[in-house]
C-alpha atoms as a PDB file:
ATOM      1  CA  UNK A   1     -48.451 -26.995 -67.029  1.00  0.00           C
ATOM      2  CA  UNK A   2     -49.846 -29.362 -69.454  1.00  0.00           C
ATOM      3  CA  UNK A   3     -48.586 -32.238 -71.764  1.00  0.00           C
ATOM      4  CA  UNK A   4     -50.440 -33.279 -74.526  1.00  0.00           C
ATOM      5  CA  UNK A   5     -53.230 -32.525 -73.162  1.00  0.00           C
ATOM      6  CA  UNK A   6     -52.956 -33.706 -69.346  1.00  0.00           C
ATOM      7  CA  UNK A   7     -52.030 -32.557 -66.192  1.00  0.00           C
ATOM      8  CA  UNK A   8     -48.195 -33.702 -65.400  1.00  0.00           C
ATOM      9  CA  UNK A   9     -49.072 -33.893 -61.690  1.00  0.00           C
ATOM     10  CA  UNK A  10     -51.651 -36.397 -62.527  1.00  0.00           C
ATOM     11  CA  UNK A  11     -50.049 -38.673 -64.686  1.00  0.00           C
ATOM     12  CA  UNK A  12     -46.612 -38.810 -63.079  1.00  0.00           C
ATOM     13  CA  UNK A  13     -46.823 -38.420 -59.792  1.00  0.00           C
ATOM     14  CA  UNK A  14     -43.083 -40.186 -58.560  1.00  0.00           C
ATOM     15  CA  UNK A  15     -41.709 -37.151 -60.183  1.00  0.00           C
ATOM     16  CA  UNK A  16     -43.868 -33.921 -58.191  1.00  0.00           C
ATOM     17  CA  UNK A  17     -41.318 -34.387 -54.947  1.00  0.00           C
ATOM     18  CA  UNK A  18     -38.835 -32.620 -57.146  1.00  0.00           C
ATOM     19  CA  UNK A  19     -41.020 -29.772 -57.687  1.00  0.00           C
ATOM     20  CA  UNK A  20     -41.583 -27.175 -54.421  1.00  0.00           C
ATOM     21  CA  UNK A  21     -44.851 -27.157 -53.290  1.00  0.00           C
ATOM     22  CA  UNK A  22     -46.515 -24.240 -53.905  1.00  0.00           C
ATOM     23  CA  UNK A  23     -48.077 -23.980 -50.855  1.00  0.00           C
ATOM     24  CA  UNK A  24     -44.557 -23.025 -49.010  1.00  0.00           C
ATOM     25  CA  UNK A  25     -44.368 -19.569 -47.063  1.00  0.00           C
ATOM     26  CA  UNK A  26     -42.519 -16.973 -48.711  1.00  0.00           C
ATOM     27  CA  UNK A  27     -40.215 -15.042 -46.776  1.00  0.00           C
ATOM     28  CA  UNK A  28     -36.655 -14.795 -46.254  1.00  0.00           C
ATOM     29  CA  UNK A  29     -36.294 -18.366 -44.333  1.00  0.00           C
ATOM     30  CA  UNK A  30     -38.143 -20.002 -47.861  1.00  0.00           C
ATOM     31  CA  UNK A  31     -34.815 -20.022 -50.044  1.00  0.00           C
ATOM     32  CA  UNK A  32     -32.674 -21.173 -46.734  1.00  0.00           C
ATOM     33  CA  UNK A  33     -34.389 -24.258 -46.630  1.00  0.00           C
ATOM     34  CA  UNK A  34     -34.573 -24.995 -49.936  1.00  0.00           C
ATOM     35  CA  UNK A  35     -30.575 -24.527 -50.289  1.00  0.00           C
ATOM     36  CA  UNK A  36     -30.207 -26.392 -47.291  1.00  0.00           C
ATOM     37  CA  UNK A  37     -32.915 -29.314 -48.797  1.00  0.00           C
ATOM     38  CA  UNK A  38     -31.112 -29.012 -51.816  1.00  0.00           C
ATOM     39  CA  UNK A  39     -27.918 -29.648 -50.346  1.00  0.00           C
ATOM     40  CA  UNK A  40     -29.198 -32.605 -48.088  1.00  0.00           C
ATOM     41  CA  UNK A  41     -30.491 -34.178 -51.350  1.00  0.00           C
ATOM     42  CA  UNK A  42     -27.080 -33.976 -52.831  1.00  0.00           C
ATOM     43  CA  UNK A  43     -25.127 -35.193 -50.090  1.00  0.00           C
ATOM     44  CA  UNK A  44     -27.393 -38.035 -50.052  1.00  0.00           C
ATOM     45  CA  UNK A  45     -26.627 -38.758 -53.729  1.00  0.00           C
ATOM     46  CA  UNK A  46     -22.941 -38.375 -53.512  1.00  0.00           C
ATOM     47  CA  UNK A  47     -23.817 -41.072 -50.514  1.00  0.00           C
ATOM     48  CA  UNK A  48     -24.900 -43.264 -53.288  1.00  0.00           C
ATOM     49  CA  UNK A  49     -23.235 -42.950 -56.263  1.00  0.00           C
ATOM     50  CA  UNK A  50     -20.403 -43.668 -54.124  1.00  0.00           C
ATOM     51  CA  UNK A  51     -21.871 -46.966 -52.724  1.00  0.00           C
ATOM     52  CA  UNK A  52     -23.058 -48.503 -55.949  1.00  0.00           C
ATOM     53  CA  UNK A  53     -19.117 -47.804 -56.583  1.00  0.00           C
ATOM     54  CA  UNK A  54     -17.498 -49.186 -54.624  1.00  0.00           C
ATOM     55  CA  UNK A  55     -20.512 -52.411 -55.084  1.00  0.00           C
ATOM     56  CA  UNK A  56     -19.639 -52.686 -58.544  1.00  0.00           C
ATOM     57  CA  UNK A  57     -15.921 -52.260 -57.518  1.00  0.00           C
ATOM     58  CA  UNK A  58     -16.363 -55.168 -55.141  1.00  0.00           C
ATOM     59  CA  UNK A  59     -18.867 -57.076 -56.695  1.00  0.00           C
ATOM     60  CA  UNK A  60     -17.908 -57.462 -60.339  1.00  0.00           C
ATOM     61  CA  UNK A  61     -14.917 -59.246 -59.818  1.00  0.00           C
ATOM     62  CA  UNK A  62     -16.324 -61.708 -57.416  1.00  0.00           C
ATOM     63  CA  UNK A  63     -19.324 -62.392 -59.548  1.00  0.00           C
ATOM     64  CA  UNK A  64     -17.261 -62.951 -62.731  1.00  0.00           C
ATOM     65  CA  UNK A  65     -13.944 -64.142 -61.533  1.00  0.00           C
ATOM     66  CA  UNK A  66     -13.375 -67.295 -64.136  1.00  0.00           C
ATOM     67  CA  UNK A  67     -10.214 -68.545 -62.464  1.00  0.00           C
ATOM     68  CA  UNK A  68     -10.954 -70.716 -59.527  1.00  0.00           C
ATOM     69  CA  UNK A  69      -9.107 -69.990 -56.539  1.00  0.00           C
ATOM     70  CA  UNK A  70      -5.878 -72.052 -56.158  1.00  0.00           C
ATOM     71  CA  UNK A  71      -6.077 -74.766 -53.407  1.00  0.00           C
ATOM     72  CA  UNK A  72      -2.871 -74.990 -51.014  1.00  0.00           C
ATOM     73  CA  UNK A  73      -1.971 -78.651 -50.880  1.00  0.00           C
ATOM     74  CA  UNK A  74       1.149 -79.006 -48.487  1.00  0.00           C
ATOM     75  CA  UNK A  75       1.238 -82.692 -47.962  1.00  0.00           C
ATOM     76  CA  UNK A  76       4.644 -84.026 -48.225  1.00  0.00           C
ATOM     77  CA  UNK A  77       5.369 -86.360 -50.539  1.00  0.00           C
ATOM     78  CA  UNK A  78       8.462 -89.260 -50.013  1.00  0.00           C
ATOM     79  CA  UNK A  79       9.883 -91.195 -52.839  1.00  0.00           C
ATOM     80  CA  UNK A  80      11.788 -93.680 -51.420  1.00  0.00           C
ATOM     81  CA  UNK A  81      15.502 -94.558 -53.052  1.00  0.00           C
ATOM     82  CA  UNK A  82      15.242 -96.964 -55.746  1.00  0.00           C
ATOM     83  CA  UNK A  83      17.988 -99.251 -53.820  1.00  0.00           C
ATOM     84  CA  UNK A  84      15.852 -99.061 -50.357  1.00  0.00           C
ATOM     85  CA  UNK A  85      12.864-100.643 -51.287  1.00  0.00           C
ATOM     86  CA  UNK A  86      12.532-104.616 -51.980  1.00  0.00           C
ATOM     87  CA  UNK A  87      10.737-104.803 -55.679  1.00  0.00           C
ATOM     88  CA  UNK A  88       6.970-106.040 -55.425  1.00  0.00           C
ATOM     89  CA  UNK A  89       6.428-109.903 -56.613  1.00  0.00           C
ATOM     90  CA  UNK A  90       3.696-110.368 -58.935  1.00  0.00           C
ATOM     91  CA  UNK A  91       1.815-112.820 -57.992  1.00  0.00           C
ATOM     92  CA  UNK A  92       1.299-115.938 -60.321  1.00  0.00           C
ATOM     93  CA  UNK A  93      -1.699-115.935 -62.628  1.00  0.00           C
ATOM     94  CA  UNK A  94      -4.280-118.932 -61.390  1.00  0.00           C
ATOM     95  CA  UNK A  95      -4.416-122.066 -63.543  1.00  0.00           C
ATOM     96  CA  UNK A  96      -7.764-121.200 -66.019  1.00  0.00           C
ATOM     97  CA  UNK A  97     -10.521-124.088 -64.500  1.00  0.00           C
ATOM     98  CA  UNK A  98     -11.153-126.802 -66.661  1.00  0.00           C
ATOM     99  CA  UNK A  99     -13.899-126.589 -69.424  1.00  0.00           C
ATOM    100  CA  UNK A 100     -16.953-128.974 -68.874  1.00  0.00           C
END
């Protein structure tokens, strides 16, 4: 088969493992295999489709999660009774030293 010109096998050669080789024995074992490859291959894409899934199912939202996780703070906190407590003294300002 040609394109444009060239020979497909030639200029895209990721693509010939798709393709049978020609060189496979014809017979009645032939088209068992190649159900049996076919349905290997499938399997193993099922396998993956459903692991970039469940990666983008898992992934997404911990990559672009905006909130930040709330922090538990259980420190108690007393507020002493207003009549308990003696009321803090200022102390008084210091006398300004003299100019010179």
């Amino acid at each position: 088969r040609r394109v444009h010109g060239t020979d497909t096998a030639t200029t895209m050669p990721f693509f010939n493992f798709r393709r049978g080789s020609s060189t496979t024995a014809a017979g009645a074992a032939g088209p068992a295999e190649s159900v049996e490859a076919m349905r290997k291959r499938a399997k193993h894409r099922l396998i993956g489709a459903v692991v970039l899934v469940l990666i983008g199912v898992i992934g997404f939202p911990l990559l672009f999660d905006t909130q930040p996780r709330p922090v538990a703070v259980d420190i108690p906190i007393e507020i002493p009774g207003k009549n308990t407590v003696k009321p803090l003294v200022m102390p008084a300002p210091a006398a300004a030293p003299a100019p010179r």
